[in-house]
PDB file of N, CA and C in Angstrom:
ATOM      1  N   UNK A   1      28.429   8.996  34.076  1.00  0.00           N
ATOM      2  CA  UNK A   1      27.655   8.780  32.874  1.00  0.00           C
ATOM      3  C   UNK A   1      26.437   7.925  33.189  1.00  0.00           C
ATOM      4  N   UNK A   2      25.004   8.116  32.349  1.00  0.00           N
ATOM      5  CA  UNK A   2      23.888   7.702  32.556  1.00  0.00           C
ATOM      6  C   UNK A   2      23.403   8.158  33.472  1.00  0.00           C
ATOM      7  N   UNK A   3      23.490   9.026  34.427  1.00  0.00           N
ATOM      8  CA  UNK A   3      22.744   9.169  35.430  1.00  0.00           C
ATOM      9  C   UNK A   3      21.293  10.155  35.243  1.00  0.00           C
ATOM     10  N   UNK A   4      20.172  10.020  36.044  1.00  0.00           N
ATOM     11  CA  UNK A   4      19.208  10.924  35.925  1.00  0.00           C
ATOM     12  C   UNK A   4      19.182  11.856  34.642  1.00  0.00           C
ATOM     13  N   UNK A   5      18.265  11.892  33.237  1.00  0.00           N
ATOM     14  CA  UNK A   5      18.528  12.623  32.547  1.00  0.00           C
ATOM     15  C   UNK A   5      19.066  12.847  31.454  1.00  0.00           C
ATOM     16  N   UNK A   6      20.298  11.233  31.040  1.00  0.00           N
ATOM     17  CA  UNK A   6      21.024  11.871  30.239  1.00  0.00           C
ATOM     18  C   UNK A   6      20.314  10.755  29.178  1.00  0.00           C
ATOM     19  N   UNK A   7      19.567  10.377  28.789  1.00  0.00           N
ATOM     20  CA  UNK A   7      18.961   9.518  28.173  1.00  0.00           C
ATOM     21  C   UNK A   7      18.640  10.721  27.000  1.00  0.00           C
ATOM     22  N   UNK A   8      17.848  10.128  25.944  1.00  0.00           N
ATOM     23  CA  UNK A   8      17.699  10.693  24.427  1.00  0.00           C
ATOM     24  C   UNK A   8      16.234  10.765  25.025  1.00  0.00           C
ATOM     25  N   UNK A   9      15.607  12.700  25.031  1.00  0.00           N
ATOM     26  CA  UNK A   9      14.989  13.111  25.368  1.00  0.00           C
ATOM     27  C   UNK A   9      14.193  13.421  23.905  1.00  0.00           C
ATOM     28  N   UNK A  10      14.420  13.545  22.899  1.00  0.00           N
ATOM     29  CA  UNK A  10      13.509  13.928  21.543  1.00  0.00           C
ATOM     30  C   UNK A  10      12.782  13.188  21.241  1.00  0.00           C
ATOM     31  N   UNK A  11      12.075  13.384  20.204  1.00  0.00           N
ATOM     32  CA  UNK A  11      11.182  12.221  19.389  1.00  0.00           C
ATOM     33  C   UNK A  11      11.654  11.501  18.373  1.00  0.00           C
ATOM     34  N   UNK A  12      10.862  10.745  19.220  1.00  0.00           N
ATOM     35  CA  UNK A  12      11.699   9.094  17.752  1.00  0.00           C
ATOM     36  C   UNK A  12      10.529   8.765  16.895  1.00  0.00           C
ATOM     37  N   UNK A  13      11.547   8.475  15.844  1.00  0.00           N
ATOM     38  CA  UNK A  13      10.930   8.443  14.573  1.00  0.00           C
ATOM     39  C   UNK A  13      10.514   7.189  14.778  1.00  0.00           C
ATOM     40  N   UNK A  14       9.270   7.268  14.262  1.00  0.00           N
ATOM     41  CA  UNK A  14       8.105   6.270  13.398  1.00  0.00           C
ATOM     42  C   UNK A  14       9.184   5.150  12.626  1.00  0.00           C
ATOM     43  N   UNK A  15       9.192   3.879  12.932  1.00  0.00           N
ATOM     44  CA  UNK A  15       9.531   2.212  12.120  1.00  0.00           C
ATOM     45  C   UNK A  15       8.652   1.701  11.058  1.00  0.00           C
ATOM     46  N   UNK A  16       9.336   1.194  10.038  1.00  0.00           N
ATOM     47  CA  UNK A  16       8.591   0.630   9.335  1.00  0.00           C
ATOM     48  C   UNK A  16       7.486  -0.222   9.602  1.00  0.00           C
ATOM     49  N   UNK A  17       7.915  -1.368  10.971  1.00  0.00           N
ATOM     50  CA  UNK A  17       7.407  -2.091  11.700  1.00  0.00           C
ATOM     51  C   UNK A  17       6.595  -1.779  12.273  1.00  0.00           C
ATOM     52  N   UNK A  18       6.612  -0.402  12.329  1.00  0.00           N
ATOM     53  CA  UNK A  18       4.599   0.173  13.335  1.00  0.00           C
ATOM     54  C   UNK A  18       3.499   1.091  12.016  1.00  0.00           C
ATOM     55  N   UNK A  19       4.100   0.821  11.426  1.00  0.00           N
ATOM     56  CA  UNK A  19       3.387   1.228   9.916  1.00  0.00           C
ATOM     57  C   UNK A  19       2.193   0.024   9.648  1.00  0.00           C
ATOM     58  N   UNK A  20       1.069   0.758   9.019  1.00  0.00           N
ATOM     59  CA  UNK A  20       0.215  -0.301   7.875  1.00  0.00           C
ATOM     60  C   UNK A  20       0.690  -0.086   6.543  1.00  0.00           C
ATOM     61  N   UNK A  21       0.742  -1.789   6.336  1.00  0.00           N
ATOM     62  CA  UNK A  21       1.614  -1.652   4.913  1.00  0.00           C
ATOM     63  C   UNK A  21       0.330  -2.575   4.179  1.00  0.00           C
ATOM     64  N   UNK A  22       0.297  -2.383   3.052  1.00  0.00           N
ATOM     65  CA  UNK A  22      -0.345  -2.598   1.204  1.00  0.00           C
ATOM     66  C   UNK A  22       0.170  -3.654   0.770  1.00  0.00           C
ATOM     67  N   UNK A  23      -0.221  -4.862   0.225  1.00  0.00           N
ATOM     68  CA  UNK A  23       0.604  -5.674  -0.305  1.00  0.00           C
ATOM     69  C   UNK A  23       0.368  -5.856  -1.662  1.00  0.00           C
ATOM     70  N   UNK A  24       0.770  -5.996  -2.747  1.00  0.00           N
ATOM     71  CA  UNK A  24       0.001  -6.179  -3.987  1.00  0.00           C
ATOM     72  C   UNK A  24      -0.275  -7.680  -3.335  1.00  0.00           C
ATOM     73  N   UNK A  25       0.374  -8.560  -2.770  1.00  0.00           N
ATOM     74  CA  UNK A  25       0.051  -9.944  -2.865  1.00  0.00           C
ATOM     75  C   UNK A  25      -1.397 -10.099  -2.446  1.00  0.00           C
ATOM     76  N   UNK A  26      -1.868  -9.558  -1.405  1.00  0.00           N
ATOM     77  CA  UNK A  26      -2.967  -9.114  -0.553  1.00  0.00           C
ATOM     78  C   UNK A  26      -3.913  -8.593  -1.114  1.00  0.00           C
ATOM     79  N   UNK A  27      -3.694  -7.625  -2.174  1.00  0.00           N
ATOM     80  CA  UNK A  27      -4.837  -7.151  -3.202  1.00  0.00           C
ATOM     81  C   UNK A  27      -5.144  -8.229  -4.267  1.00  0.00           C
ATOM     82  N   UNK A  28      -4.096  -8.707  -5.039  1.00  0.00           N
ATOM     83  CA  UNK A  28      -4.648 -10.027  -5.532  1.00  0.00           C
ATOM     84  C   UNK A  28      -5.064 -11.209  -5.180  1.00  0.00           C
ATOM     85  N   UNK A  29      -4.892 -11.332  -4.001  1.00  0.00           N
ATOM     86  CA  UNK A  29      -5.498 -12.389  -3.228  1.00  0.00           C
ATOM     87  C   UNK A  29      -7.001 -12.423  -2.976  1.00  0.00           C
ATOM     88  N   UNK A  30      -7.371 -10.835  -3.278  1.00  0.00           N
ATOM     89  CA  UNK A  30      -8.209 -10.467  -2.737  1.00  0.00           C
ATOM     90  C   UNK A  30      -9.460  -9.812  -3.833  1.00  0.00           C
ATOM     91  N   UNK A  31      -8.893 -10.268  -5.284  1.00  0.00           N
ATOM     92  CA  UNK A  31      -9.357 -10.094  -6.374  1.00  0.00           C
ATOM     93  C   UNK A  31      -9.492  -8.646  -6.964  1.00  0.00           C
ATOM     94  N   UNK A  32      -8.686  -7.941  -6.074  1.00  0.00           N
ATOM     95  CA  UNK A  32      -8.755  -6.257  -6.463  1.00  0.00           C
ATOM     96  C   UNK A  32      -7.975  -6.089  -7.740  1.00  0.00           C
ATOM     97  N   UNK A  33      -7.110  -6.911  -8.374  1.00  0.00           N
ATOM     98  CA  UNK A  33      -6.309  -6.979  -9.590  1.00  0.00           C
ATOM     99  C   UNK A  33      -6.472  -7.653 -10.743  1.00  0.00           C
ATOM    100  N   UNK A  34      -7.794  -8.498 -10.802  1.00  0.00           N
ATOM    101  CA  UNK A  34      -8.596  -8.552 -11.731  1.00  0.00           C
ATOM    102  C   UNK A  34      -8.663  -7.525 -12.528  1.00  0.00           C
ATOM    103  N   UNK A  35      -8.266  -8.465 -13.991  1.00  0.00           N
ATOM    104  CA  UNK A  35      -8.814  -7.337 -15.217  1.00  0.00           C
ATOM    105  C   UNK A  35     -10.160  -6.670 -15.068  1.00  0.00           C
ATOM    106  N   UNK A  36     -10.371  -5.460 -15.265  1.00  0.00           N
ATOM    107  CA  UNK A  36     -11.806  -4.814 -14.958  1.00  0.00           C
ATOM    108  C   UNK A  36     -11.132  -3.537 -14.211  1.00  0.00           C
ATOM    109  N   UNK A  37     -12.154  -2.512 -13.885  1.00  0.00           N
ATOM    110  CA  UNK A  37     -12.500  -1.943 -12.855  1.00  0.00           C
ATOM    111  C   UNK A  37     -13.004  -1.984 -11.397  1.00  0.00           C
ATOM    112  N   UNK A  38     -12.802  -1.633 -10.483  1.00  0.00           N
ATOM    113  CA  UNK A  38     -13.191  -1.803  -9.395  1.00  0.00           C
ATOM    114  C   UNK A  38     -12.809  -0.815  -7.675  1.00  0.00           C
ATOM    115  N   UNK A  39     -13.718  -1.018  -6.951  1.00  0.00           N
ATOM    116  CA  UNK A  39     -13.593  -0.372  -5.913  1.00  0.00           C
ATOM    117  C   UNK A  39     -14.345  -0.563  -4.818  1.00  0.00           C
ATOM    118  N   UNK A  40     -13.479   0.096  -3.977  1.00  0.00           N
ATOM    119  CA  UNK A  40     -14.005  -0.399  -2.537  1.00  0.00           C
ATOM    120  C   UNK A  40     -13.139   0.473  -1.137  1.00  0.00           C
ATOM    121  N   UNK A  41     -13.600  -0.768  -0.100  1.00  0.00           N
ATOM    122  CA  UNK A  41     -12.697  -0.142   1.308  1.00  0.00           C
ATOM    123  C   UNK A  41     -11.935  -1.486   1.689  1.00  0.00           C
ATOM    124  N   UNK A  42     -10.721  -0.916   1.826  1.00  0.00           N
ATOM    125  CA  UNK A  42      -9.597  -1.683   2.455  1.00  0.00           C
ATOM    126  C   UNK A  42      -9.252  -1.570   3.551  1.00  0.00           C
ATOM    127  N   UNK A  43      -9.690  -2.710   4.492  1.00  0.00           N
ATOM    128  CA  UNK A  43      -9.833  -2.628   6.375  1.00  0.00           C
ATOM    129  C   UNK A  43      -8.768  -3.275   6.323  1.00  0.00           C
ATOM    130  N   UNK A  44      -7.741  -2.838   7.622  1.00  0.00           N
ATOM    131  CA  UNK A  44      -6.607  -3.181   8.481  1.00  0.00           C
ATOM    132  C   UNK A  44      -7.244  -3.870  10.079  1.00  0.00           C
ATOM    133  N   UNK A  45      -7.720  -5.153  10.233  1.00  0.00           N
ATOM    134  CA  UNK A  45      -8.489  -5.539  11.171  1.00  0.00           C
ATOM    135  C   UNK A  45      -9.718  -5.858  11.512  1.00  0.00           C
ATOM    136  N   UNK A  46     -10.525  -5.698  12.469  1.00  0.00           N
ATOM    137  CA  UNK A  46     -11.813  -6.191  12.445  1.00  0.00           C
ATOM    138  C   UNK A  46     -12.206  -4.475  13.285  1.00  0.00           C
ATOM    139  N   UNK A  47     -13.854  -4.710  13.712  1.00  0.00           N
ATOM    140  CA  UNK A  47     -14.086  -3.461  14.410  1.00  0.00           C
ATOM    141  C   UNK A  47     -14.423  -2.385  13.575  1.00  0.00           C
ATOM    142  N   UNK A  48     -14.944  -1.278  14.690  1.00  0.00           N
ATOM    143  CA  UNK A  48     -15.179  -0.029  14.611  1.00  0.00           C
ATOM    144  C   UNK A  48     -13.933   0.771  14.053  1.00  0.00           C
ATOM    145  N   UNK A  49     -13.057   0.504  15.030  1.00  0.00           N
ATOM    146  CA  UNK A  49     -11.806   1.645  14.947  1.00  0.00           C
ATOM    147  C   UNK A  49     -10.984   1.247  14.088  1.00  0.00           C
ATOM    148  N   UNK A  50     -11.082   0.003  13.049  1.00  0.00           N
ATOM    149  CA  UNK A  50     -10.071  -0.356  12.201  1.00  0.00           C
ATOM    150  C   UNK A  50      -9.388   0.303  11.169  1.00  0.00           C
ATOM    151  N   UNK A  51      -8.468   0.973  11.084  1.00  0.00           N
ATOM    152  CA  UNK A  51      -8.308   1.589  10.029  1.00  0.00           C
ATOM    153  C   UNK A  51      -8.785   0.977   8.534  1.00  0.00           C
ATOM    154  N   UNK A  52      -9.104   2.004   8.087  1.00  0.00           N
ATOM    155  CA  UNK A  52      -9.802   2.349   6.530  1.00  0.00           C
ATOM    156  C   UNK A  52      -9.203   3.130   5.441  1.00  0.00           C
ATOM    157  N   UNK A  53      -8.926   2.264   4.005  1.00  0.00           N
ATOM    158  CA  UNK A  53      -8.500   3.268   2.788  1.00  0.00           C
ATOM    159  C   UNK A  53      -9.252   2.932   1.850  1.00  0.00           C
ATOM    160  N   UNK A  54     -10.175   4.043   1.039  1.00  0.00           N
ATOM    161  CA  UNK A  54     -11.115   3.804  -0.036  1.00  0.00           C
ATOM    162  C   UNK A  54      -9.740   3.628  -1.393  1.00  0.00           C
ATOM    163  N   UNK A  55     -10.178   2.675  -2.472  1.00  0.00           N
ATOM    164  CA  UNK A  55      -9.124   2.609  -3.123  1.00  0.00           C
ATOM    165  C   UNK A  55     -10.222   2.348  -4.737  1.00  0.00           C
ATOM    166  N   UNK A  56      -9.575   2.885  -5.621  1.00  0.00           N
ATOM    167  CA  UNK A  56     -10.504   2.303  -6.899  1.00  0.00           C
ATOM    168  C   UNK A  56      -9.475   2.044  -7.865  1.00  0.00           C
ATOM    169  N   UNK A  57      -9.324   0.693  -8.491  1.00  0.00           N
ATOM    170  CA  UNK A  57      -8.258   0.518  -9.823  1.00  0.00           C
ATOM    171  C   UNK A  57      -8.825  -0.250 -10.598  1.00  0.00           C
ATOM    172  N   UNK A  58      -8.126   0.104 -11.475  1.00  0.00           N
ATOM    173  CA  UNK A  58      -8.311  -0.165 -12.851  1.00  0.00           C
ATOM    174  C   UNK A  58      -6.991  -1.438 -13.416  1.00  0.00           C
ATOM    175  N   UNK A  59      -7.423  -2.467 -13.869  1.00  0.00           N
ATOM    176  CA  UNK A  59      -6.511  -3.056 -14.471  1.00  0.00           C
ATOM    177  C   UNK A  59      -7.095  -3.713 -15.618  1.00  0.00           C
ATOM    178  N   UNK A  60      -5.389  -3.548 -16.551  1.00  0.00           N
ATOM    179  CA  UNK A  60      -5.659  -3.345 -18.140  1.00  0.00           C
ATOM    180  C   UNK A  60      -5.075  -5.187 -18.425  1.00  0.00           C
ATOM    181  N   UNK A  61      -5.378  -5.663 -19.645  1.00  0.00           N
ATOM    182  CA  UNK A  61      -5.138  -7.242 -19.464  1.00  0.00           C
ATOM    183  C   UNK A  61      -3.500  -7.462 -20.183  1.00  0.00           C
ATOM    184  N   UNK A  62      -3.085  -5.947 -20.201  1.00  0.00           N
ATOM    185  CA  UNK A  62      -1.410  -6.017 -20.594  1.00  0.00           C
ATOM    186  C   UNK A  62      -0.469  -6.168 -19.984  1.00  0.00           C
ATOM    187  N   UNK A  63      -1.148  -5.704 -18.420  1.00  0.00           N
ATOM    188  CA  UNK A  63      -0.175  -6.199 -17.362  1.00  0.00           C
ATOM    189  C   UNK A  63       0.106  -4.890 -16.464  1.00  0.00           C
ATOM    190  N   UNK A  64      -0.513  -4.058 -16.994  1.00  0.00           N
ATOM    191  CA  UNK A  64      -0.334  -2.792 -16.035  1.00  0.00           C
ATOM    192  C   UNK A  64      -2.023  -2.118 -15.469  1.00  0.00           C
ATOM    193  N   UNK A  65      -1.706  -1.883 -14.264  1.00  0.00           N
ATOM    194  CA  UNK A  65      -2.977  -0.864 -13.616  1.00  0.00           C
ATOM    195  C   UNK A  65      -2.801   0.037 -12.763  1.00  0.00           C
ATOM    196  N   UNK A  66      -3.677   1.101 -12.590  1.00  0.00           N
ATOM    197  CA  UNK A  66      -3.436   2.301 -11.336  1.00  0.00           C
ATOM    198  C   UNK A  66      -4.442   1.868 -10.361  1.00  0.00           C
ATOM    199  N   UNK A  67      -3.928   2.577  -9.327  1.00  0.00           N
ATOM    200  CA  UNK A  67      -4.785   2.161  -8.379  1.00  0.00           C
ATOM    201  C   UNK A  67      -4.530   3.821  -7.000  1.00  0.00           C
ATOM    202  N   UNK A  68      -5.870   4.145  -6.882  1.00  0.00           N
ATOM    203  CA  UNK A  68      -5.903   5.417  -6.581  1.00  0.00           C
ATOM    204  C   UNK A  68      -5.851   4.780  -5.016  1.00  0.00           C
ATOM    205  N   UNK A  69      -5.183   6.080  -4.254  1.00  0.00           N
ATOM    206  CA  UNK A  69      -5.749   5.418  -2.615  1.00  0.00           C
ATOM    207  C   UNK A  69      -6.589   6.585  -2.024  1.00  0.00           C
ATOM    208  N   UNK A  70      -7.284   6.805  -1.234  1.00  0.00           N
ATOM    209  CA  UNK A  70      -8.325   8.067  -0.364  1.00  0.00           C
ATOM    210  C   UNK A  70      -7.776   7.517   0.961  1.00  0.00           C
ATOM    211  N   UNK A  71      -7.222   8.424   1.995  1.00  0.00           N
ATOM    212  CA  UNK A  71      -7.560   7.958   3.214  1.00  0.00           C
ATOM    213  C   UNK A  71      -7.439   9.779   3.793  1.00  0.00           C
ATOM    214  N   UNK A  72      -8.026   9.522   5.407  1.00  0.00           N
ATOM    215  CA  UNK A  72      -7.296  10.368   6.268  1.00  0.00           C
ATOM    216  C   UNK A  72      -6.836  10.197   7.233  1.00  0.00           C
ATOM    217  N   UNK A  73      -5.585  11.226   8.246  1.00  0.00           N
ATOM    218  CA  UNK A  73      -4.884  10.922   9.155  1.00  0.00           C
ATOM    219  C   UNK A  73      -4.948  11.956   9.594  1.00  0.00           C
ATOM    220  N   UNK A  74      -5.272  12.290  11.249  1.00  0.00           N
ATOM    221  CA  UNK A  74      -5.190  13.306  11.724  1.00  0.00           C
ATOM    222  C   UNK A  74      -6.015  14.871  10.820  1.00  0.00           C
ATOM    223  N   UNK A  75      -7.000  13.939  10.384  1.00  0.00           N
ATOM    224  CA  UNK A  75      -8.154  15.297  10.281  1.00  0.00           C
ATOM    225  C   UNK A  75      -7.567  15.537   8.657  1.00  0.00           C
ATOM    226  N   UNK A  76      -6.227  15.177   8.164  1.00  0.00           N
ATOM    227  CA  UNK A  76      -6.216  15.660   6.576  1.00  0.00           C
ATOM    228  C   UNK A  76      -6.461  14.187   5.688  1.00  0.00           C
ATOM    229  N   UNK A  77      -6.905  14.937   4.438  1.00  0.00           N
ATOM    230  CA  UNK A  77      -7.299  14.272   3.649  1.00  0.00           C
ATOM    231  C   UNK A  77      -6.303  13.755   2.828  1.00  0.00           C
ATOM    232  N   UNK A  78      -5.816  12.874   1.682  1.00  0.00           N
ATOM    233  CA  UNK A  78      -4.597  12.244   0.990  1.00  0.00           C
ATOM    234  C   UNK A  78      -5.568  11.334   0.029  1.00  0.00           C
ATOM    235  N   UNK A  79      -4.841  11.829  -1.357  1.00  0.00           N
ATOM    236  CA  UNK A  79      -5.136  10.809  -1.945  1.00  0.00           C
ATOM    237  C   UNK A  79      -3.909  10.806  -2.770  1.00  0.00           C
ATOM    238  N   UNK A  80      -3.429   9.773  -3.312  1.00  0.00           N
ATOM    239  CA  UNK A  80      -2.474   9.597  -4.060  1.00  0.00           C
ATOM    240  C   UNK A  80      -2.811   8.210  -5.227  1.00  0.00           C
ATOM    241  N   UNK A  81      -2.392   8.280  -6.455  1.00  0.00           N
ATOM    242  CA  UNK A  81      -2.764   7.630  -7.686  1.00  0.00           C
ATOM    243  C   UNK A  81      -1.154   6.863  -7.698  1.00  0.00           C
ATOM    244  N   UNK A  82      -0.886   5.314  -8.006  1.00  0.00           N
ATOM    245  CA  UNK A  82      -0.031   4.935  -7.925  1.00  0.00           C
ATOM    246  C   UNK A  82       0.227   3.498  -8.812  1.00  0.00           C
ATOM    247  N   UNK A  83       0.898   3.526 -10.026  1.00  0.00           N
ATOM    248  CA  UNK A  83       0.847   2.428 -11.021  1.00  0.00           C
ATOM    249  C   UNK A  83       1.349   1.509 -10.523  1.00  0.00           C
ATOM    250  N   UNK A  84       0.918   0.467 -11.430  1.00  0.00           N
ATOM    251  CA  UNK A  84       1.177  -1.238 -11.058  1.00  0.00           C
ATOM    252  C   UNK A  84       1.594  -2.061 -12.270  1.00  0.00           C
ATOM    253  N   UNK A  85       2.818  -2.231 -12.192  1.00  0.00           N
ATOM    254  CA  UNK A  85       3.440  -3.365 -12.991  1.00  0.00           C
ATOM    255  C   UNK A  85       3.141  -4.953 -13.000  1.00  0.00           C
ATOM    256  N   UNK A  86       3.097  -5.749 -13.813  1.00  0.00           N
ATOM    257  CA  UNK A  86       3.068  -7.108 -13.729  1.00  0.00           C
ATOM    258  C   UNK A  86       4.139  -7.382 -14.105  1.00  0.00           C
ATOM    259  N   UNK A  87       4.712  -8.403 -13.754  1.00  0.00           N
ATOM    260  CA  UNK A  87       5.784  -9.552 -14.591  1.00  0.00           C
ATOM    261  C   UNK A  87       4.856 -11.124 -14.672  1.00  0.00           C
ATOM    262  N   UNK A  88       5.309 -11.997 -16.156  1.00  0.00           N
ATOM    263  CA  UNK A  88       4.893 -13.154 -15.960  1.00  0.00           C
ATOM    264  C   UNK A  88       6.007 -13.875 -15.599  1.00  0.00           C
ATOM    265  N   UNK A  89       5.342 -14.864 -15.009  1.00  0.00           N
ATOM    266  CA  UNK A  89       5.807 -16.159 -14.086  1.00  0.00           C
ATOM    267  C   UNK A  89       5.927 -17.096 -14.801  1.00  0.00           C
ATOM    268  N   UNK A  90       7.525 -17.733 -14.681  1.00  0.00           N
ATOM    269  CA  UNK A  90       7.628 -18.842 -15.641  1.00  0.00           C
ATOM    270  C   UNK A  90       6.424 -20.271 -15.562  1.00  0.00           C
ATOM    271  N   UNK A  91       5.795 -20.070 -14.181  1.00  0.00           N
ATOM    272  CA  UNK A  91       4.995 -21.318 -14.024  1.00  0.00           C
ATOM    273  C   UNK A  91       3.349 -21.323 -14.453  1.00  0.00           C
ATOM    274  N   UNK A  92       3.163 -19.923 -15.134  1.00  0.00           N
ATOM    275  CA  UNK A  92       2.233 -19.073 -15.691  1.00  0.00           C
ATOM    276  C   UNK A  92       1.566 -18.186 -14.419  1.00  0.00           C
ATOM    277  N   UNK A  93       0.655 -17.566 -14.774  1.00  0.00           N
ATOM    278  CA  UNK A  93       0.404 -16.308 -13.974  1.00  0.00           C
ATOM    279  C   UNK A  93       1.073 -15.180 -13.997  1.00  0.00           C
ATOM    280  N   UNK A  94       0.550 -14.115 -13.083  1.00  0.00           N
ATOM    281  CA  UNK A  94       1.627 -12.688 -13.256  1.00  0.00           C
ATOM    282  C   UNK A  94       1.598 -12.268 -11.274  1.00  0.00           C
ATOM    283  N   UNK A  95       2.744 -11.491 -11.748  1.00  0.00           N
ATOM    284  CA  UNK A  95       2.856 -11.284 -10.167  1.00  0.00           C
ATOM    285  C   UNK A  95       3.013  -9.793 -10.425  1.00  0.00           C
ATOM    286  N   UNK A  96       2.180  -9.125  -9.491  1.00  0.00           N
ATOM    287  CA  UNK A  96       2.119  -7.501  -9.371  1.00  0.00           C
ATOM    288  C   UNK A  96       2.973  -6.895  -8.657  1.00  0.00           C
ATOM    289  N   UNK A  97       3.375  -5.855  -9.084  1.00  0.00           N
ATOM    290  CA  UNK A  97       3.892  -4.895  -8.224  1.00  0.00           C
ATOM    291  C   UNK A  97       3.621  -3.272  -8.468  1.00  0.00           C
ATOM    292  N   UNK A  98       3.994  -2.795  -6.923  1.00  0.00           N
ATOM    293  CA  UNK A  98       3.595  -1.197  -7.291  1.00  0.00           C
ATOM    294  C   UNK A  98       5.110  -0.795  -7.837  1.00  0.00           C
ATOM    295  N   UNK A  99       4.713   0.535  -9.013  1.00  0.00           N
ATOM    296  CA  UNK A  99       6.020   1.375  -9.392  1.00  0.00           C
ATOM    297  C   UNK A  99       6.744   2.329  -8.904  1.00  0.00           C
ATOM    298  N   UNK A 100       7.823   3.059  -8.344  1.00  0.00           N
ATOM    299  CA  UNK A 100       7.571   3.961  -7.845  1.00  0.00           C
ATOM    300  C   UNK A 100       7.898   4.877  -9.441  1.00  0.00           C
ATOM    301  N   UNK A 101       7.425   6.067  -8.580  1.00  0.00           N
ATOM    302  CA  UNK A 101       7.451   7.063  -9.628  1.00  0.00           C
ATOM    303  C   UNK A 101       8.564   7.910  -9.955  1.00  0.00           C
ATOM    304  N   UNK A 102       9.408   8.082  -8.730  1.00  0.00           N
ATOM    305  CA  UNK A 102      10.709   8.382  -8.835  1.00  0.00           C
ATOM    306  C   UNK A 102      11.912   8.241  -9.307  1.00  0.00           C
ATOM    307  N   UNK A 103      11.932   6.480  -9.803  1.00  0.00           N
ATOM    308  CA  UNK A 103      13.362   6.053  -9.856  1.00  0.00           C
ATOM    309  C   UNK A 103      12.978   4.235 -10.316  1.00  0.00           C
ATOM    310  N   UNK A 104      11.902   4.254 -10.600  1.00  0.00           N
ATOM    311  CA  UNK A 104      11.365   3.327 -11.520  1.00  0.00           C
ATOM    312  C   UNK A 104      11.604   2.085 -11.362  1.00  0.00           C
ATOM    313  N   UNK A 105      11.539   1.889  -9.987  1.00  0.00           N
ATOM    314  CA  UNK A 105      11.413   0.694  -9.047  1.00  0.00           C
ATOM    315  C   UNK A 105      10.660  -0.011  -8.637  1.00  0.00           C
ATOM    316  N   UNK A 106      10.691  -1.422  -8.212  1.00  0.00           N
ATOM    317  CA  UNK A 106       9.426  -2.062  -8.432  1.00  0.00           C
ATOM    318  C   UNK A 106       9.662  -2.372  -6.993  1.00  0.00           C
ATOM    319  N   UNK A 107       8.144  -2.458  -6.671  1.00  0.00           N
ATOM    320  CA  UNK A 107       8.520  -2.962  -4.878  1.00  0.00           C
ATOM    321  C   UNK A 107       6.855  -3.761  -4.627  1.00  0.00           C
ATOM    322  N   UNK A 108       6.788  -4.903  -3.819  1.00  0.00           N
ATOM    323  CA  UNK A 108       5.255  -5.212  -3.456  1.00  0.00           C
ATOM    324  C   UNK A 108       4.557  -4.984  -2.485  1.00  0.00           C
ATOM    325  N   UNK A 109       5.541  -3.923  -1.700  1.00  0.00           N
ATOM    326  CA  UNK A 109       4.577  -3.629   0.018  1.00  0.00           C
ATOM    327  C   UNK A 109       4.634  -1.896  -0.535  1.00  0.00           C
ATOM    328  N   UNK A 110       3.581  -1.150   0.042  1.00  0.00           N
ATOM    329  CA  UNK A 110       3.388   0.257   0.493  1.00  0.00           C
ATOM    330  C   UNK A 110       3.565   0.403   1.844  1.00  0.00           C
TER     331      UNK A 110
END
């Protein structure tokens, strides 16, 4: 056993951990969750080659907003539209999160 070969020859799946992930914390930090409209580009790094997602949202002063994403990977295009919940904070403020659409879960990383 182990010799020459017998190792796991397929492809391994992609980790969460080598993913770029979204934070709502990161977008509000970053004033993208300001009541209003707004838009822009969201860089992962510094540089030329940094990855890039055009994003435009909207937030309403009730506590909910969408927030569209544009990117591409490998030559295709993606855009996906994706709501945003608030909860308030007993110490005041609100803390965001994205919804999913499936099963109506609240989560703060993409």
């Amino acid at each position: 056993m182990g010799g020459p070969g017998s190792g796991f020859t397929g492809v391994k799946k992609l980790t969460v951990e080598a993913c770029l992930t979204l934070s709502t914390a990161d977008l509000a930090s970053y004033g993208v969750l300001d009541p209003g409209c707004r838009s822009g580009v969201w860089r992962w790094g510094e540089g030329q080659g940094a990855p890039t997602m055009e994003y435009e949202c909207s937030v309403h002063r009730a506590g909910y907003a969408y927030l569209t994403l544009r990117y591409s990977t490998q030559g295709e295009n993606h855009s996906y539209a994706v709501s945003l919940v608030s909860t308030v904070l007993p110490v005041g403020g609100r803390r965001w999160w994205f919804k999913c659409p499936l099963n109506d879960v609240r989560v703060a990383n993409l």
